[in-house]
PDB file of N, CA and C in Angstrom:
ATOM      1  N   UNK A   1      87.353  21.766 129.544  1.00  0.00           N
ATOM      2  CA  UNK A   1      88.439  22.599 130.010  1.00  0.00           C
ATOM      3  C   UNK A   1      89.099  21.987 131.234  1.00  0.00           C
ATOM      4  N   UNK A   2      88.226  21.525 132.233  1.00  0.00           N
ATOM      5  CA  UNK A   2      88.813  20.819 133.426  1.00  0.00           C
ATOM      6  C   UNK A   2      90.411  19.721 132.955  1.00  0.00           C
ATOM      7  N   UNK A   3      89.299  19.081 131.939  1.00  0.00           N
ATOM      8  CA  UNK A   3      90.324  18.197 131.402  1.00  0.00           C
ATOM      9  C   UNK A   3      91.906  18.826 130.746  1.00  0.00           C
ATOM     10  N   UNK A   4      91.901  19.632 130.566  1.00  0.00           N
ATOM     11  CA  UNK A   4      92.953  20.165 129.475  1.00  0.00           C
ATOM     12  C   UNK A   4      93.760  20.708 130.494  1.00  0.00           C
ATOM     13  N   UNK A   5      92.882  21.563 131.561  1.00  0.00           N
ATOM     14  CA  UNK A   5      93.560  22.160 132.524  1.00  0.00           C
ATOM     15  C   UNK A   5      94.956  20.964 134.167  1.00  0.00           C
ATOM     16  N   UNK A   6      93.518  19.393 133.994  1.00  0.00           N
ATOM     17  CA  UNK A   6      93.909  18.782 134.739  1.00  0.00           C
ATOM     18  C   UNK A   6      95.635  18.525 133.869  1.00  0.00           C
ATOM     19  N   UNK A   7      95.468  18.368 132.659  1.00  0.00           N
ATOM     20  CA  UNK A   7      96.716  17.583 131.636  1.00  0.00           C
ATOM     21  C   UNK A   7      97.837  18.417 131.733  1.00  0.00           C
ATOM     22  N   UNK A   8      97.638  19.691 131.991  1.00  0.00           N
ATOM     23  CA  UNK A   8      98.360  20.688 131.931  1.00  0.00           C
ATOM     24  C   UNK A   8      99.069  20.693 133.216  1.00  0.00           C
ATOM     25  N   UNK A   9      98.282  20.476 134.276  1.00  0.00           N
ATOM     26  CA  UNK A   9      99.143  20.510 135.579  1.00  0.00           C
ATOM     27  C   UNK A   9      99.901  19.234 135.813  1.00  0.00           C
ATOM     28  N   UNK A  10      99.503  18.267 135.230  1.00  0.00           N
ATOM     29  CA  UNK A  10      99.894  16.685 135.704  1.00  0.00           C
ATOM     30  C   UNK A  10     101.745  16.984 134.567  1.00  0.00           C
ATOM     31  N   UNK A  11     101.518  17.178 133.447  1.00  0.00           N
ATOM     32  CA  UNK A  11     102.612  17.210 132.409  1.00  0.00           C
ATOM     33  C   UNK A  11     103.719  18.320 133.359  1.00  0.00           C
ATOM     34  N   UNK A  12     103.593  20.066 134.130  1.00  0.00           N
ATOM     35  CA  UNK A  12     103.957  20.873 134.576  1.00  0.00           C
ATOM     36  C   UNK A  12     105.004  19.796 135.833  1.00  0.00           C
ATOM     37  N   UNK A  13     103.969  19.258 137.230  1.00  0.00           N
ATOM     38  CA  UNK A  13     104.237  18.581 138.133  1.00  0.00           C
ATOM     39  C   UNK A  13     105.013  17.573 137.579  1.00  0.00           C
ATOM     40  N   UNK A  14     105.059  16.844 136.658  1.00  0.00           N
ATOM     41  CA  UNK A  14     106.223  16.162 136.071  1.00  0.00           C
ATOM     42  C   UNK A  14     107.804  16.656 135.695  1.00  0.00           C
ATOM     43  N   UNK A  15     107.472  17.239 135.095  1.00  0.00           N
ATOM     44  CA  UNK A  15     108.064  18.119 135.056  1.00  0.00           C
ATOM     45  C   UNK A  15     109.390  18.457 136.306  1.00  0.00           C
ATOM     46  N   UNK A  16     108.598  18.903 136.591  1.00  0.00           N
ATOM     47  CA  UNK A  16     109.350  19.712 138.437  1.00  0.00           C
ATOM     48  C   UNK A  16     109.309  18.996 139.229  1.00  0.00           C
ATOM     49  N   UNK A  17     109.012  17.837 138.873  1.00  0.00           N
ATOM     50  CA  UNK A  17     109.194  16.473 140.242  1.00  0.00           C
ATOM     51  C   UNK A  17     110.850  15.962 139.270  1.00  0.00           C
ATOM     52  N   UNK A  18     110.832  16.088 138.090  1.00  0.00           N
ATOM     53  CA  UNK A  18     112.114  15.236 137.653  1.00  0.00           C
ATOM     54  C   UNK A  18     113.188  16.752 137.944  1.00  0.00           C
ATOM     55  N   UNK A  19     113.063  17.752 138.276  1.00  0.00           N
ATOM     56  CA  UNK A  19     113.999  18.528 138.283  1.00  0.00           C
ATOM     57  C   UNK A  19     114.058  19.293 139.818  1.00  0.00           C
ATOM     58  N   UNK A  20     113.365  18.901 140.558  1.00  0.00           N
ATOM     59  CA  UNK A  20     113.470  18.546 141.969  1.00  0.00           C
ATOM     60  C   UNK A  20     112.718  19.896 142.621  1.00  0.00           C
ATOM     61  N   UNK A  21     111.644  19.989 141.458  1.00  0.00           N
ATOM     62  CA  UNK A  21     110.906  21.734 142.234  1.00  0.00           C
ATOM     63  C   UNK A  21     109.596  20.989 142.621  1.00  0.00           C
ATOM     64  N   UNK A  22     109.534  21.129 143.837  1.00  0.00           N
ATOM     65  CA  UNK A  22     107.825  21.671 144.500  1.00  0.00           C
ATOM     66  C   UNK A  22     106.846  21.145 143.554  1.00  0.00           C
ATOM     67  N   UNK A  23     106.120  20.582 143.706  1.00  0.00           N
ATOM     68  CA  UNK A  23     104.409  20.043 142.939  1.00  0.00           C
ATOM     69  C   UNK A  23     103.683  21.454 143.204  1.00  0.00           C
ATOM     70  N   UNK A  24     103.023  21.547 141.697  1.00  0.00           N
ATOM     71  CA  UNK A  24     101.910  22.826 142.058  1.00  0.00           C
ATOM     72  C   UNK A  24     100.819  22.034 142.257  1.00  0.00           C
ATOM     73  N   UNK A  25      99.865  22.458 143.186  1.00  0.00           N
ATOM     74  CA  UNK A  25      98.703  22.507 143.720  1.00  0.00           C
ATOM     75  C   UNK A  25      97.654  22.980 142.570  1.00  0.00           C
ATOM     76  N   UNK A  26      96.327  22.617 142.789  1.00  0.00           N
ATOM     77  CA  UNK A  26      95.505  22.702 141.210  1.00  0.00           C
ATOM     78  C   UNK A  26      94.646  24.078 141.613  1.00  0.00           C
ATOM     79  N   UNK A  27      94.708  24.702 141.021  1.00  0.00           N
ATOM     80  CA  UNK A  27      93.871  26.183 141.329  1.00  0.00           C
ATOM     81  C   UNK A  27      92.616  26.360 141.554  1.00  0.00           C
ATOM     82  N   UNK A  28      91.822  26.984 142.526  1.00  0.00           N
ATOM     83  CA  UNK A  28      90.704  26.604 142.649  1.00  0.00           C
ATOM     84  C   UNK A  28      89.994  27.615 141.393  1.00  0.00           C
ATOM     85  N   UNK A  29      88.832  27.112 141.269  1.00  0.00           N
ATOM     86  CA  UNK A  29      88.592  28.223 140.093  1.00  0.00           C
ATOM     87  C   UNK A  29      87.296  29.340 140.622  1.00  0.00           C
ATOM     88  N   UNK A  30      87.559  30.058 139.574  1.00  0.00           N
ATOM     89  CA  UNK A  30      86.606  31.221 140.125  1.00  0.00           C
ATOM     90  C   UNK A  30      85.546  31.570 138.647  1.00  0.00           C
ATOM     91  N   UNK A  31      84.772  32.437 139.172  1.00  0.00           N
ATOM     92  CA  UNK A  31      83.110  32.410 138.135  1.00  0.00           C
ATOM     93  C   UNK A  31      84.355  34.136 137.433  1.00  0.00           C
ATOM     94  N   UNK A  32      83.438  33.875 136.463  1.00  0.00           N
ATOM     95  CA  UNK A  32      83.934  35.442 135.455  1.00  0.00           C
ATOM     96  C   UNK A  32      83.476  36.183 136.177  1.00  0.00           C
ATOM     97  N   UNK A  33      82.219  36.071 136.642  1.00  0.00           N
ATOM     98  CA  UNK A  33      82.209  37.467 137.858  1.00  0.00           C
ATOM     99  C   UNK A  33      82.855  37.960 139.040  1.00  0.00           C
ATOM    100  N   UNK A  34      83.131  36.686 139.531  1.00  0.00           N
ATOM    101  CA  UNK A  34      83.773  37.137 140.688  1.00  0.00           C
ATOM    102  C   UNK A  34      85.382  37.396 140.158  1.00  0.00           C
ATOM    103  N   UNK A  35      86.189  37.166 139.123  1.00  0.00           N
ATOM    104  CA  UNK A  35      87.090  37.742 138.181  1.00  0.00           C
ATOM    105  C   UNK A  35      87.086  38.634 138.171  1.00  0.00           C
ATOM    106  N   UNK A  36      86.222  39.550 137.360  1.00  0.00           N
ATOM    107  CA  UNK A  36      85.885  40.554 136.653  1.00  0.00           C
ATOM    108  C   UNK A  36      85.803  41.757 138.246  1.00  0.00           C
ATOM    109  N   UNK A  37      84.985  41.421 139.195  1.00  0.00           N
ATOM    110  CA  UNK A  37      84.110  42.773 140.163  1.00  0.00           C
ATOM    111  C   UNK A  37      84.786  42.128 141.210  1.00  0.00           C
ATOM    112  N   UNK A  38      86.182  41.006 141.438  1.00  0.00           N
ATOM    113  CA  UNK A  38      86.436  41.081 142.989  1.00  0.00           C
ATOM    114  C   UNK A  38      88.207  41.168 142.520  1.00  0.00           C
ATOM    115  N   UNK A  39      88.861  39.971 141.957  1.00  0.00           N
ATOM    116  CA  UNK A  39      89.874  39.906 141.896  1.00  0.00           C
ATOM    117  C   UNK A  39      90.493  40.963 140.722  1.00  0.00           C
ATOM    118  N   UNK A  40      90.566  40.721 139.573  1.00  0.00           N
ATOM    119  CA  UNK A  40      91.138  41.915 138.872  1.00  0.00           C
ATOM    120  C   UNK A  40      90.941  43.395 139.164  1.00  0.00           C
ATOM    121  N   UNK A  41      90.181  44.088 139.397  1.00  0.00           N
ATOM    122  CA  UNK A  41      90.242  45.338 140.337  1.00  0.00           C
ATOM    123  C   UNK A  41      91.186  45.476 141.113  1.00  0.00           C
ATOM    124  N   UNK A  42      91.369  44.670 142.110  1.00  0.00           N
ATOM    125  CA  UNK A  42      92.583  44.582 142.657  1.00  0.00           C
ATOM    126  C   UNK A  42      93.792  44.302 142.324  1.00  0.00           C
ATOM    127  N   UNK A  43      93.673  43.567 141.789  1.00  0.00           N
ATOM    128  CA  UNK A  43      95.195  42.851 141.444  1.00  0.00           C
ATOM    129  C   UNK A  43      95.779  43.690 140.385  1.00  0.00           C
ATOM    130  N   UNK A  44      95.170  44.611 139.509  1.00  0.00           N
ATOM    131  CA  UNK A  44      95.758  45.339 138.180  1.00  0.00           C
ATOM    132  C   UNK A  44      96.753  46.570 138.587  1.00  0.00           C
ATOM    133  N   UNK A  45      96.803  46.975 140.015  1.00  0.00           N
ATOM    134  CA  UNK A  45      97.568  48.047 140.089  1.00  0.00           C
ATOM    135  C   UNK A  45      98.955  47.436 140.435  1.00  0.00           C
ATOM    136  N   UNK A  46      99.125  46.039 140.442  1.00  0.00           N
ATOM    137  CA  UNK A  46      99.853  45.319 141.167  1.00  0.00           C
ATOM    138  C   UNK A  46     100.546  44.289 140.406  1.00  0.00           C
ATOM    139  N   UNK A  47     100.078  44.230 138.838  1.00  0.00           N
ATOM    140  CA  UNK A  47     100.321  43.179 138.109  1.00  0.00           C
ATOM    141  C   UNK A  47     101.557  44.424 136.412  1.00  0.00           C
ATOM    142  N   UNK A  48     102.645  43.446 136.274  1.00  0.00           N
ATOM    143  CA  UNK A  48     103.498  44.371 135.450  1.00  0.00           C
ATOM    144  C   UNK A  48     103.158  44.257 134.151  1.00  0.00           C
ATOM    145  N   UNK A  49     103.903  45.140 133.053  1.00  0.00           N
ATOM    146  CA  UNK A  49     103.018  45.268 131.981  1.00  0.00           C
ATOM    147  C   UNK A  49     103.079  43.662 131.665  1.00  0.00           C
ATOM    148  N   UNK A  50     103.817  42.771 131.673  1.00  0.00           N
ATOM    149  CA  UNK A  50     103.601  41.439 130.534  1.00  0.00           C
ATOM    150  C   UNK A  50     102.257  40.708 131.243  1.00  0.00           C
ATOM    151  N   UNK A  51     102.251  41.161 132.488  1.00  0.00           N
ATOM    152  CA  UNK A  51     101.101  39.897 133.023  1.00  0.00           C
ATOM    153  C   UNK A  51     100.013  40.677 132.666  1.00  0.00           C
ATOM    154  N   UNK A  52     100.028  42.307 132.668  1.00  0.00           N
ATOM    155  CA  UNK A  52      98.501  42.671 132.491  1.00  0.00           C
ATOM    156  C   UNK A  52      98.200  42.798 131.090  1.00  0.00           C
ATOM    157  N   UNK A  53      99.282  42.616 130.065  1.00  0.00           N
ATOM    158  CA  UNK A  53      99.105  42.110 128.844  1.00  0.00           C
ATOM    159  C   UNK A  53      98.605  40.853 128.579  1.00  0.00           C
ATOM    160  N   UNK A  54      98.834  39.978 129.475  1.00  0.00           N
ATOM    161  CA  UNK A  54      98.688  38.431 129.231  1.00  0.00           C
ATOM    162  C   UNK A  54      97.473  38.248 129.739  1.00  0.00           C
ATOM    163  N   UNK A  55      96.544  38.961 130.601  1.00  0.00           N
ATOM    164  CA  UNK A  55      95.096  39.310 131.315  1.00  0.00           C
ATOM    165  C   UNK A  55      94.282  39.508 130.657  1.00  0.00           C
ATOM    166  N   UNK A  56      94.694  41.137 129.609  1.00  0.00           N
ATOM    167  CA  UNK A  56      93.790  41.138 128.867  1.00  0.00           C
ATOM    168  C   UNK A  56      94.043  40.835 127.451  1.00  0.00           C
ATOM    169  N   UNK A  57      94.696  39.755 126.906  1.00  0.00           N
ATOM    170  CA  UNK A  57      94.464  38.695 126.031  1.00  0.00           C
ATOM    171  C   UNK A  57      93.636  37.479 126.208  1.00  0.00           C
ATOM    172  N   UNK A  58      93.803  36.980 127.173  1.00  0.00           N
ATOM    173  CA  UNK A  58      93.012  36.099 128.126  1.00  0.00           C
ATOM    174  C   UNK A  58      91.581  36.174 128.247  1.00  0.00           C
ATOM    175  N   UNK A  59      91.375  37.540 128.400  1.00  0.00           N
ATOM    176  CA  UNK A  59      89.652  38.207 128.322  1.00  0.00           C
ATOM    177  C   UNK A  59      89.016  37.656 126.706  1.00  0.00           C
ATOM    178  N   UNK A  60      89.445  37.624 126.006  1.00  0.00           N
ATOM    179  CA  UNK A  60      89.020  37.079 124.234  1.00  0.00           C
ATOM    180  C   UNK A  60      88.513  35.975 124.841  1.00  0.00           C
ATOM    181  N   UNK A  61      88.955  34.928 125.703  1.00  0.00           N
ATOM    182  CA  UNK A  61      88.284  33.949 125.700  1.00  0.00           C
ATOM    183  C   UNK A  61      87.783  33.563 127.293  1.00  0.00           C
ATOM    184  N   UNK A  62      87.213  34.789 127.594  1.00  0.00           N
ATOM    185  CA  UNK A  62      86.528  34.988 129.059  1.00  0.00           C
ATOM    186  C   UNK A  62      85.291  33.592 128.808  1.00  0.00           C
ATOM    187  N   UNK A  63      84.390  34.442 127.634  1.00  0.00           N
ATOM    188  CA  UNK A  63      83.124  33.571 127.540  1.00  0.00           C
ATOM    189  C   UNK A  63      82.875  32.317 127.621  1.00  0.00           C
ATOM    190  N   UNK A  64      83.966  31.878 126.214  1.00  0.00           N
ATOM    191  CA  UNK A  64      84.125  30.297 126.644  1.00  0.00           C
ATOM    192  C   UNK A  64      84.536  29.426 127.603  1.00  0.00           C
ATOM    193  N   UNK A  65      85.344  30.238 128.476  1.00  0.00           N
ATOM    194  CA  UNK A  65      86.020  29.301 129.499  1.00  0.00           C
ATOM    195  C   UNK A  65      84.592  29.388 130.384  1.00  0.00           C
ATOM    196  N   UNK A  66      83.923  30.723 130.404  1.00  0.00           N
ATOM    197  CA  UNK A  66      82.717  30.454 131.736  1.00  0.00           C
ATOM    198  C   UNK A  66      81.484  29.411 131.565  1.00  0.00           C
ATOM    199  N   UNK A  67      81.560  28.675 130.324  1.00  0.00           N
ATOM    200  CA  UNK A  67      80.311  27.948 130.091  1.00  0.00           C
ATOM    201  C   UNK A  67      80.463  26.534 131.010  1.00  0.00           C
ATOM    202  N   UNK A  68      78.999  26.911 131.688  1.00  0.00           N
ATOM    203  CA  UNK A  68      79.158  25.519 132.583  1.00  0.00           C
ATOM    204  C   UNK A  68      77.995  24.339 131.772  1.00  0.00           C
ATOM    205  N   UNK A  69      77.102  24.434 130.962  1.00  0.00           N
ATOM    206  CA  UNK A  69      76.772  23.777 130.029  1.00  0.00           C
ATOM    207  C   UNK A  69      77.420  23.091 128.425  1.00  0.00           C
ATOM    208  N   UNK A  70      78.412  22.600 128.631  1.00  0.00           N
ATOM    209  CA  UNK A  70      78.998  22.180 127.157  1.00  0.00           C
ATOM    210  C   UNK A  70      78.081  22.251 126.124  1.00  0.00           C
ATOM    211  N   UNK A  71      78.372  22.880 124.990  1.00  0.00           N
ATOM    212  CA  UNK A  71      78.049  22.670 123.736  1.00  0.00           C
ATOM    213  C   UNK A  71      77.638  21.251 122.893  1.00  0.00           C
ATOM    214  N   UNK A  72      76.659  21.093 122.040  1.00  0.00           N
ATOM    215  CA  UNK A  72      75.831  19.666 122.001  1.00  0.00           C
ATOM    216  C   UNK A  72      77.320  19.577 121.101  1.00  0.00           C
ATOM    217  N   UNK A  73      77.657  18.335 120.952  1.00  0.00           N
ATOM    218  CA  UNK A  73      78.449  17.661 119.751  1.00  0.00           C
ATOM    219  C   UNK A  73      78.320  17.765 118.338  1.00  0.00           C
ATOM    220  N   UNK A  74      78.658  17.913 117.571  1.00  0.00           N
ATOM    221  CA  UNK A  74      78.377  17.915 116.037  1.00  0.00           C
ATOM    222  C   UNK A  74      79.679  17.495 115.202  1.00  0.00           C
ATOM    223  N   UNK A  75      81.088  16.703 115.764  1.00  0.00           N
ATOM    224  CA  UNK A  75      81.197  16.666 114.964  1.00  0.00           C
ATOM    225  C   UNK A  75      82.835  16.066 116.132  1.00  0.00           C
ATOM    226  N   UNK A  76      82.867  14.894 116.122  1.00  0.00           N
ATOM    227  CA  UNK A  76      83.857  14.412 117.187  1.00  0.00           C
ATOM    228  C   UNK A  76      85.345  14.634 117.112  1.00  0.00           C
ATOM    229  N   UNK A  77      86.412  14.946 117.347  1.00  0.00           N
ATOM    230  CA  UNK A  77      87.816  15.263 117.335  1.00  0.00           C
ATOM    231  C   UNK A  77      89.032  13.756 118.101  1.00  0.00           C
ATOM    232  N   UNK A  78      89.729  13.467 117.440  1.00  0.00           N
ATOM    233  CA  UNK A  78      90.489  12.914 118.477  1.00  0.00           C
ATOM    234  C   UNK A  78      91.281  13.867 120.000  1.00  0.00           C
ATOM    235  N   UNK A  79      90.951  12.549 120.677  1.00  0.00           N
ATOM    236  CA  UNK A  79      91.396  13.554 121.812  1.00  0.00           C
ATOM    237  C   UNK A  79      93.165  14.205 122.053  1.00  0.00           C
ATOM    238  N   UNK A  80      93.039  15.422 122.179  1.00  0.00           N
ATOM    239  CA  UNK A  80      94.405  16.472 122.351  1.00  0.00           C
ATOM    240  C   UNK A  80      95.235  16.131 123.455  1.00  0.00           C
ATOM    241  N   UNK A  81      94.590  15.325 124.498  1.00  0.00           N
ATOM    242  CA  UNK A  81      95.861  15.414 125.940  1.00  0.00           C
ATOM    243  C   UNK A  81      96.570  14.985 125.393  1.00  0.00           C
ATOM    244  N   UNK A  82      97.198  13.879 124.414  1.00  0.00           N
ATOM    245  CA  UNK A  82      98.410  13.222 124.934  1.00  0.00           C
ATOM    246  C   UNK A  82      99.466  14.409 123.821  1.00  0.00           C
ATOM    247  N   UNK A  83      98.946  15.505 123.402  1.00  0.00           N
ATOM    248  CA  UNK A  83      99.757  16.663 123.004  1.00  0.00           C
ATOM    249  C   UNK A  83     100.136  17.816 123.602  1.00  0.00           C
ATOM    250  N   UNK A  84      99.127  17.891 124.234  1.00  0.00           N
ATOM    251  CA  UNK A  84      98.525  19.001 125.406  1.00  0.00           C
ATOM    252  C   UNK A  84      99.939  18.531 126.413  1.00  0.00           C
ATOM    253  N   UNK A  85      99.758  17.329 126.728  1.00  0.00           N
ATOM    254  CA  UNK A  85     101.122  17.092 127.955  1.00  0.00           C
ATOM    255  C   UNK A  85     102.020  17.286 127.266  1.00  0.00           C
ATOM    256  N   UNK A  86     102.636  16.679 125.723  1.00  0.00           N
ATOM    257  CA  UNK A  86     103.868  16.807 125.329  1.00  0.00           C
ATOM    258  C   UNK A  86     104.516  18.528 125.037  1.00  0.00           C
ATOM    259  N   UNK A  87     102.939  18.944 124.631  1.00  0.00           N
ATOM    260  CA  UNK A  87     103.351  20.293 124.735  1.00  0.00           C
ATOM    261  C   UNK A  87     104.020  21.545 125.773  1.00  0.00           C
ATOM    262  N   UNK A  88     103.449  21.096 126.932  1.00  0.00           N
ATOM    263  CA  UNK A  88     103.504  21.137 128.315  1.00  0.00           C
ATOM    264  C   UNK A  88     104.869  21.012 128.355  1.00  0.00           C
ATOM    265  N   UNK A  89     105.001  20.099 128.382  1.00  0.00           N
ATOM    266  CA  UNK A  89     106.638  19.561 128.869  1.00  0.00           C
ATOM    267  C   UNK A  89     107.884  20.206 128.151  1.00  0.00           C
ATOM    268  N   UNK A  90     107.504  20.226 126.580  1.00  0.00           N
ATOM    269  CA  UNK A  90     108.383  20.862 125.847  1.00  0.00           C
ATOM    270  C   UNK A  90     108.493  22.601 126.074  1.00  0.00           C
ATOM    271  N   UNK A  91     107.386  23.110 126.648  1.00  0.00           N
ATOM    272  CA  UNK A  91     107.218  24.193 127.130  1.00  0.00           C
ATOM    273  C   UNK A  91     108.465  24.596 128.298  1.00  0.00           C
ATOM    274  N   UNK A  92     108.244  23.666 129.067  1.00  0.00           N
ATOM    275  CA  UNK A  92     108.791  23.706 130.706  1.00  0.00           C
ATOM    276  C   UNK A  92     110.364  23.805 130.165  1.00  0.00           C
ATOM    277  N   UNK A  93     110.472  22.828 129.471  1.00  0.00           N
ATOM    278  CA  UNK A  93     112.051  22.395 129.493  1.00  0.00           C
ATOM    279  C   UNK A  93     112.537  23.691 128.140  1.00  0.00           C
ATOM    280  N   UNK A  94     111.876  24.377 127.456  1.00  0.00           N
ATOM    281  CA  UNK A  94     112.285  25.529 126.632  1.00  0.00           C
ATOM    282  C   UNK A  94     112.376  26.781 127.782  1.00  0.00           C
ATOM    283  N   UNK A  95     111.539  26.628 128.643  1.00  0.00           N
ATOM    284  CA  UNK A  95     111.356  28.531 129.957  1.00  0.00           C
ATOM    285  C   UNK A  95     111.520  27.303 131.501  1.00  0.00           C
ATOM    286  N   UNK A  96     112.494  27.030 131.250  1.00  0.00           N
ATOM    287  CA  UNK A  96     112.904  26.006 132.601  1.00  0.00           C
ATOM    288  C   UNK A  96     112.819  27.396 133.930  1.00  0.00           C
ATOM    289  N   UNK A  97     113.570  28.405 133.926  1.00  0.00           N
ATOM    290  CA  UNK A  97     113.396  29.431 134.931  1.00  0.00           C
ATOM    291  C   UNK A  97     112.251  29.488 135.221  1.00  0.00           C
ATOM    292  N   UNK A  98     111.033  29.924 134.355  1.00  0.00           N
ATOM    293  CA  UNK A  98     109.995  30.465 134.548  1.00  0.00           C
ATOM    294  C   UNK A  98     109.014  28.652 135.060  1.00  0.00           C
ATOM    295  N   UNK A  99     109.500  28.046 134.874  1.00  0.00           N
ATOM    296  CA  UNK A  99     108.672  26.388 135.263  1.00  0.00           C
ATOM    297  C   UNK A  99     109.157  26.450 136.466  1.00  0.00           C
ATOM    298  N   UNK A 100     110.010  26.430 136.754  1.00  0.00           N
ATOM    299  CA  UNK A 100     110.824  26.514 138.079  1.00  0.00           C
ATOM    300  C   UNK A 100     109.982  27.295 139.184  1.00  0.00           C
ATOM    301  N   UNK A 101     109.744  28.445 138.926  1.00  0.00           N
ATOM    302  CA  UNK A 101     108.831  29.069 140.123  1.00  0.00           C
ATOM    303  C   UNK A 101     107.946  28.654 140.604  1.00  0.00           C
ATOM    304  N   UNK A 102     107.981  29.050 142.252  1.00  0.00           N
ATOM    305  CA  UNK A 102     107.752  28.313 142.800  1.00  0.00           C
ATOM    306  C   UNK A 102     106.392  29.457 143.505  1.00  0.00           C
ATOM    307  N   UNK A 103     105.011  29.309 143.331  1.00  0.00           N
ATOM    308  CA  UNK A 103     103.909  30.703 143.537  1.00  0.00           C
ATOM    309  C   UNK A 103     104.050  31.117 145.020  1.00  0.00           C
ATOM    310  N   UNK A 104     103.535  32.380 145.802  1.00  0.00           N
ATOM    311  CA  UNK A 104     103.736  32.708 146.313  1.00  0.00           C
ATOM    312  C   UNK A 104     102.270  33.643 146.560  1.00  0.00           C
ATOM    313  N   UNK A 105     101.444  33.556 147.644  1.00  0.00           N
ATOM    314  CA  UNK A 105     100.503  33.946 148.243  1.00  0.00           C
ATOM    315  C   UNK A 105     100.428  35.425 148.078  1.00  0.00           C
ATOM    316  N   UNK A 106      99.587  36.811 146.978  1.00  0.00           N
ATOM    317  CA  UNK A 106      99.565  37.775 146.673  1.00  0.00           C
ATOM    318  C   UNK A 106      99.169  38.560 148.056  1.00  0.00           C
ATOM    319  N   UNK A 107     100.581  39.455 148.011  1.00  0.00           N
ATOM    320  CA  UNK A 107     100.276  40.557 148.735  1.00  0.00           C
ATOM    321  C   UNK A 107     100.236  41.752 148.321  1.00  0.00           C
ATOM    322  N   UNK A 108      98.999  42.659 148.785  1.00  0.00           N
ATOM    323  CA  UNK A 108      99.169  43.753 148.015  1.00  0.00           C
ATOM    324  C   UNK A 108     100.406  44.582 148.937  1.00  0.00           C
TER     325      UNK A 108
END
């Protein structure tokens, strides 16, 4: 996931370096628990319906994202970044507004 996540920000920051927005910074990450019993509690009275729709869709794949032991191999894939970025990009440049933003430190 690191990986997919790193591809995702590097393709984004491209992005917004050729269209003259701000580099995002890489998110620090947090455990499903401290998710679950510190930040969402809070943040849900504060978040509008599409994002707290987009939260708890996101929850379907709580489990997998928390595994800090990878799964043994059984069965090898070619690797996805160099789609993962193109995807990325084609993303940005389809919701250019929404790539454009620029985050902003949550206040309640």
């Amino acid at each position: 996931m690191a990986e997919a996540f790193h591809t995702i920000l590097a393709a984004l920051n491209s992005w917004r370096a050729e269209n003259g927005v701000p580099r995002l910074d890489q998110l620090r990450y947090v455990s499903a628990d401290q998710w679950n019993r510190v930040y969402l509690p809070f943040a849900r009275e504060y978040l509008d319906r599409a994002q707290l729709m987009r939260v708890t869709a996101f929850q379907a794949y709580q489990s997998y994202l928390s595994i800090t032991e990878p799964f043994e191999v059984t069965h090898r894939a070619e690797p996805i970044t160099s789609t993962l970025y193109r995807s990325m990009r084609r993303w940005a440049e389809t919701h250019a507004a929404t790539a454009r933003r620029v985050p902003r430190p949550w206040r309640p």
